[in-house]
C-alpha atoms as a PDB file:
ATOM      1  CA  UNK A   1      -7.999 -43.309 -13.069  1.00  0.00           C
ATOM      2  CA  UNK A   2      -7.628 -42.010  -9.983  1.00  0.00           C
ATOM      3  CA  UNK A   3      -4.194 -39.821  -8.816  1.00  0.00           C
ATOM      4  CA  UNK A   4      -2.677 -42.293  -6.783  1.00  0.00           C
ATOM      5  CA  UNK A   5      -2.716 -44.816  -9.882  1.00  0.00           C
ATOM      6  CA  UNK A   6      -0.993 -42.551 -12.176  1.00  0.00           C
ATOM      7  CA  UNK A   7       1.451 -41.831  -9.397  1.00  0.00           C
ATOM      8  CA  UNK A   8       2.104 -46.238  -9.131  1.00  0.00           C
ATOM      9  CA  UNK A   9       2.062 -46.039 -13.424  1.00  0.00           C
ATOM     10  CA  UNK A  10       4.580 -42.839 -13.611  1.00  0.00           C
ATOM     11  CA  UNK A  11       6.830 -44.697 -10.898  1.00  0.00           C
ATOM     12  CA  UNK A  12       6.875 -48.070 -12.748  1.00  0.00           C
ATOM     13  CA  UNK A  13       8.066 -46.486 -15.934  1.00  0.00           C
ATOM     14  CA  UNK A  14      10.888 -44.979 -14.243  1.00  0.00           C
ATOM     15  CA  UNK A  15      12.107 -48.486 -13.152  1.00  0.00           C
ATOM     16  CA  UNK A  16      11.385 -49.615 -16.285  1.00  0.00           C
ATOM     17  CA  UNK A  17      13.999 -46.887 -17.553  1.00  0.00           C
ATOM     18  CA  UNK A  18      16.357 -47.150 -14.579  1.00  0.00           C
ATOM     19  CA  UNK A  19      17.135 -50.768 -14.032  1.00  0.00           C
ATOM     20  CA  UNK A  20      19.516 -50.758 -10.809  1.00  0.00           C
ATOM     21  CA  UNK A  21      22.546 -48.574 -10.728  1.00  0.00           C
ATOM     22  CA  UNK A  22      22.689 -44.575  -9.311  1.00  0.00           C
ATOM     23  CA  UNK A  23      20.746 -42.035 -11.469  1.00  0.00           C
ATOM     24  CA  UNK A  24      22.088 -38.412 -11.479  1.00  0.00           C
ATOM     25  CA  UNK A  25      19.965 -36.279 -13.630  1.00  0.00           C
ATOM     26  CA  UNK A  26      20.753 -32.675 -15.180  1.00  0.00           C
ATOM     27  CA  UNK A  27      19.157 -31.178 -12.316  1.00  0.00           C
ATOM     28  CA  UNK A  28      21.279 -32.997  -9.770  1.00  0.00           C
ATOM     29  CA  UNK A  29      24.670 -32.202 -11.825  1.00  0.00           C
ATOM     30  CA  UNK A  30      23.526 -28.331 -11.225  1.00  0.00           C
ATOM     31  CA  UNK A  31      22.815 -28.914  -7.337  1.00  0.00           C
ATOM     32  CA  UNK A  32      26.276 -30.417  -7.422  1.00  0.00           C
ATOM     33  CA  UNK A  33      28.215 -28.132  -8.814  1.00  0.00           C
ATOM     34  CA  UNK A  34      25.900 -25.170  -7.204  1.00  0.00           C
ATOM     35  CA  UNK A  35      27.389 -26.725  -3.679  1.00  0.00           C
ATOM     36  CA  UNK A  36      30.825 -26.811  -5.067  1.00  0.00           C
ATOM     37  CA  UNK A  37      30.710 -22.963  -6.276  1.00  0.00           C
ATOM     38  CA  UNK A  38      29.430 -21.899  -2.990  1.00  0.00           C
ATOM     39  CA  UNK A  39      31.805 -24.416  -0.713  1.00  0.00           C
ATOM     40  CA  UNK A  40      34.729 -22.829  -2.527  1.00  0.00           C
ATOM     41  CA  UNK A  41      33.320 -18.936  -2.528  1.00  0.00           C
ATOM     42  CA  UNK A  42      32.646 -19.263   1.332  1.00  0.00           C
ATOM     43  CA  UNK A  43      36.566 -20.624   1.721  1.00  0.00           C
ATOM     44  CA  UNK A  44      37.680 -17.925  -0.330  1.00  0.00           C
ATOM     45  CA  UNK A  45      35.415 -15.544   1.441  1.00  0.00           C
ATOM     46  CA  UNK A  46      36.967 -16.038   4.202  1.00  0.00           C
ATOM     47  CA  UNK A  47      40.273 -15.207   3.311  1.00  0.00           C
ATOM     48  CA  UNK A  48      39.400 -12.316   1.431  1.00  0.00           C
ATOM     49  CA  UNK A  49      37.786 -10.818   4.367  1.00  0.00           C
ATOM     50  CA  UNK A  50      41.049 -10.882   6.779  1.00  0.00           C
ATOM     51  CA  UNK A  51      42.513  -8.848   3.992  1.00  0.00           C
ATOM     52  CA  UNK A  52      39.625  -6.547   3.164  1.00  0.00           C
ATOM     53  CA  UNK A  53      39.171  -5.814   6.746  1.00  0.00           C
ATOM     54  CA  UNK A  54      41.025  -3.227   7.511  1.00  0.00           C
ATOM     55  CA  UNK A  55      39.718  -0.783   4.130  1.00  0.00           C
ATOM     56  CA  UNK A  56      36.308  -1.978   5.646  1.00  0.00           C
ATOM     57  CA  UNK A  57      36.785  -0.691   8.760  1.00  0.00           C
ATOM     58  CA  UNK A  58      38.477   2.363   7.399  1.00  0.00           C
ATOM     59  CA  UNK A  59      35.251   2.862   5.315  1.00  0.00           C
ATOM     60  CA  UNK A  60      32.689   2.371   8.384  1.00  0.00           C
ATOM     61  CA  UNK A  61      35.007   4.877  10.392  1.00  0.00           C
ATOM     62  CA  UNK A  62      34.724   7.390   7.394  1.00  0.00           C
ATOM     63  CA  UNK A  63      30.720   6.641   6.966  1.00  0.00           C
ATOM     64  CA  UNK A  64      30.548   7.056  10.652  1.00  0.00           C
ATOM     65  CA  UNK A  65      32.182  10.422  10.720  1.00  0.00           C
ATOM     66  CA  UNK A  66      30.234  11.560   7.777  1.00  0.00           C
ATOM     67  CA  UNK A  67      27.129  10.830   9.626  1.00  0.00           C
ATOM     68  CA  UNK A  68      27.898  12.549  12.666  1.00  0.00           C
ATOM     69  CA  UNK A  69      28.912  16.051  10.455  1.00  0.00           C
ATOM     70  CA  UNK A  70      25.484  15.558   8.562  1.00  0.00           C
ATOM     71  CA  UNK A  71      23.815  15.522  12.097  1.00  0.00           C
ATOM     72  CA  UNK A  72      25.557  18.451  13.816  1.00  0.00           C
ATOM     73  CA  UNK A  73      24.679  20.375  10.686  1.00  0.00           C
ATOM     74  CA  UNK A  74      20.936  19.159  11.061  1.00  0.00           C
ATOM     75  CA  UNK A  75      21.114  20.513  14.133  1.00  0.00           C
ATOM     76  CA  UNK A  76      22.600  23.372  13.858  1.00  0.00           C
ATOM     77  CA  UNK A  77      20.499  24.032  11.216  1.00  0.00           C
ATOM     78  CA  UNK A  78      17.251  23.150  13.217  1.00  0.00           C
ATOM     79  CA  UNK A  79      18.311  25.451  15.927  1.00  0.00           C
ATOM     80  CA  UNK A  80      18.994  28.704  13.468  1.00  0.00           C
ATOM     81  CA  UNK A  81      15.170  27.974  12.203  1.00  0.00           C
ATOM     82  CA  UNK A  82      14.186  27.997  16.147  1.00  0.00           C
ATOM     83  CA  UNK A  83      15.906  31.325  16.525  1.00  0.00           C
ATOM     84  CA  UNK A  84      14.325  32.947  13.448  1.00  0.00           C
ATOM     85  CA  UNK A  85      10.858  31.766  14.482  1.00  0.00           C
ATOM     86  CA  UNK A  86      11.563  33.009  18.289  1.00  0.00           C
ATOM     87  CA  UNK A  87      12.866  36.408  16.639  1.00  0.00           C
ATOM     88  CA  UNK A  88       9.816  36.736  14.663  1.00  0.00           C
ATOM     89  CA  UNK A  89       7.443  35.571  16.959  1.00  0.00           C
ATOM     90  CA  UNK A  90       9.028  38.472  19.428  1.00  0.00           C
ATOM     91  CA  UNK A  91       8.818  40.775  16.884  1.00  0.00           C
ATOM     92  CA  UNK A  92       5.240  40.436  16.117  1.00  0.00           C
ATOM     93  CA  UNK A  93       4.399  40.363  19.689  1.00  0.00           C
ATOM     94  CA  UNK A  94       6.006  43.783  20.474  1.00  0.00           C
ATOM     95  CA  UNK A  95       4.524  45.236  17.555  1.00  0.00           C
ATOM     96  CA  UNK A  96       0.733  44.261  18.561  1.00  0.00           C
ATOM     97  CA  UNK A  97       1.687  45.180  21.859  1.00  0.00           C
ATOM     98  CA  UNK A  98       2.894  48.622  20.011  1.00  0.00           C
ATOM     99  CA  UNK A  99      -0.262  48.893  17.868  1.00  0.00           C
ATOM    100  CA  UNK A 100      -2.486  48.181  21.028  1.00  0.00           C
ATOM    101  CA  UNK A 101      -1.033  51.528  22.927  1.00  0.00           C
ATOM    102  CA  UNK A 102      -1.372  53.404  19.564  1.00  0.00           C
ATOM    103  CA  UNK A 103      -5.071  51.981  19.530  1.00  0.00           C
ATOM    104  CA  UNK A 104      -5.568  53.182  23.261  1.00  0.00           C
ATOM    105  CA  UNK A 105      -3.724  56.494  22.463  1.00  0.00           C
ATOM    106  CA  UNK A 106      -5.825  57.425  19.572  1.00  0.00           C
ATOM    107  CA  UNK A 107      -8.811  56.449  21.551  1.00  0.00           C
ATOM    108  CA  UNK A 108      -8.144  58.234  24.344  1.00  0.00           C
ATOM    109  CA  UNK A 109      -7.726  61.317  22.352  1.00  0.00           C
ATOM    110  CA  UNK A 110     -10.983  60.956  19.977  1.00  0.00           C
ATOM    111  CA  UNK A 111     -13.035  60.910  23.134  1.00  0.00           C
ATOM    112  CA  UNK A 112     -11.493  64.299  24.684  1.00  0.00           C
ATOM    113  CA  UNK A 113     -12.196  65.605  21.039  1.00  0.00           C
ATOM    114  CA  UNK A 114     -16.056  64.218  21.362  1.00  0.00           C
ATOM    115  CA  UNK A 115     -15.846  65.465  25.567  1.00  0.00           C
ATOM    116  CA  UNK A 116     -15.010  69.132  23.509  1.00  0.00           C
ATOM    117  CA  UNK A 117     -17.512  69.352  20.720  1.00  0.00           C
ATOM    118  CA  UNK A 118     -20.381  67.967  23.273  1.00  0.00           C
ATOM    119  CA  UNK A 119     -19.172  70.607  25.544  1.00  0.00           C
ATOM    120  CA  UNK A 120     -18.988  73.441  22.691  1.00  0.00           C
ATOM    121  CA  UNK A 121     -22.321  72.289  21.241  1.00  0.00           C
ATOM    122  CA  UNK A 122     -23.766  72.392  25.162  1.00  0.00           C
ATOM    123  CA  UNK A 123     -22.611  75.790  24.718  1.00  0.00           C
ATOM    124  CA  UNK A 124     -24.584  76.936  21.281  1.00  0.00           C
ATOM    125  CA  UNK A 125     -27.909  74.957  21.899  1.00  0.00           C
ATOM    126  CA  UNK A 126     -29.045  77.823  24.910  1.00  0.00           C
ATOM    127  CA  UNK A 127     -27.178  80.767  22.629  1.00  0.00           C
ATOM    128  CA  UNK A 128     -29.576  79.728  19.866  1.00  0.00           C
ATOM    129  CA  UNK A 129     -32.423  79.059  21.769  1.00  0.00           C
ATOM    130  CA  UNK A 130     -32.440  82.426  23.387  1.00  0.00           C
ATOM    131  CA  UNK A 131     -32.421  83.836  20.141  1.00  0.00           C
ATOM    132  CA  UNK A 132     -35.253  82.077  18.892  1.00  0.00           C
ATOM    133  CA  UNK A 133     -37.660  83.541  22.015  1.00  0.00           C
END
């Protein structure tokens, strides 16, 4: 059989079962009293809120103010970190620049040592060579 004839079958043994008259199954007993809980929650909702309101708003103020401490201590954190890194970035800076003049300085003074041995060994090669004649 096709679905639409068990459909007609299934609905003709219901009116075989329910002959006239309103039908309220378990199901619709736990809709019912579903709507009833939550009519009555929302009216007492209602009235518990005018009188909760004001410890509400107390705690929002508090959360609020706890918020703004955590973010000026974020902050002030954050800008002690900047500070550090500025400092040490200044630091390292002046001590290239510091190595960099030592650098130049010790050049500087290996090549007047090189200008005197050249000079001094100018010197010896015609000594020796006279020598040698």
């Amino acid at each position: 059989m096709d679905h639409n004839g068990d459909h007609e079958q299934k609905q003709e043994k219901n009116e075989k079962h329910h002959a006239g008259g309103i039908h309220i199954g378990k199901h619709d007993l736990w809709m019912l009293a579903g709507g009833a809980v939550g009519a009555l929650a929302l009216l007492g909702l209602g009235k518990a809120t005018q009188k909760m309101r004001p410890a509400a708003v107390g705690a929002v103020k508090e959360g609020y103010a706890f918020k703004e401490w955590i973010s000026g201590k974020a902050e002030k954190f954050k800008e002690d970190v900047e500070d550090i890194v500025a400092e040490g970035v200044h630091q390292y800076q002046e001590d290239l620049t510091s190595t960099a003049g030592a650098v130049k300085r010790e050049k500087n003074i290996l090549e007047k040592i090189e200008k005197i041995v050249e000079e001094k060994l100018a010197k010896m090669k015609p000594a020796a060579g006279e020598e040698k004649v």
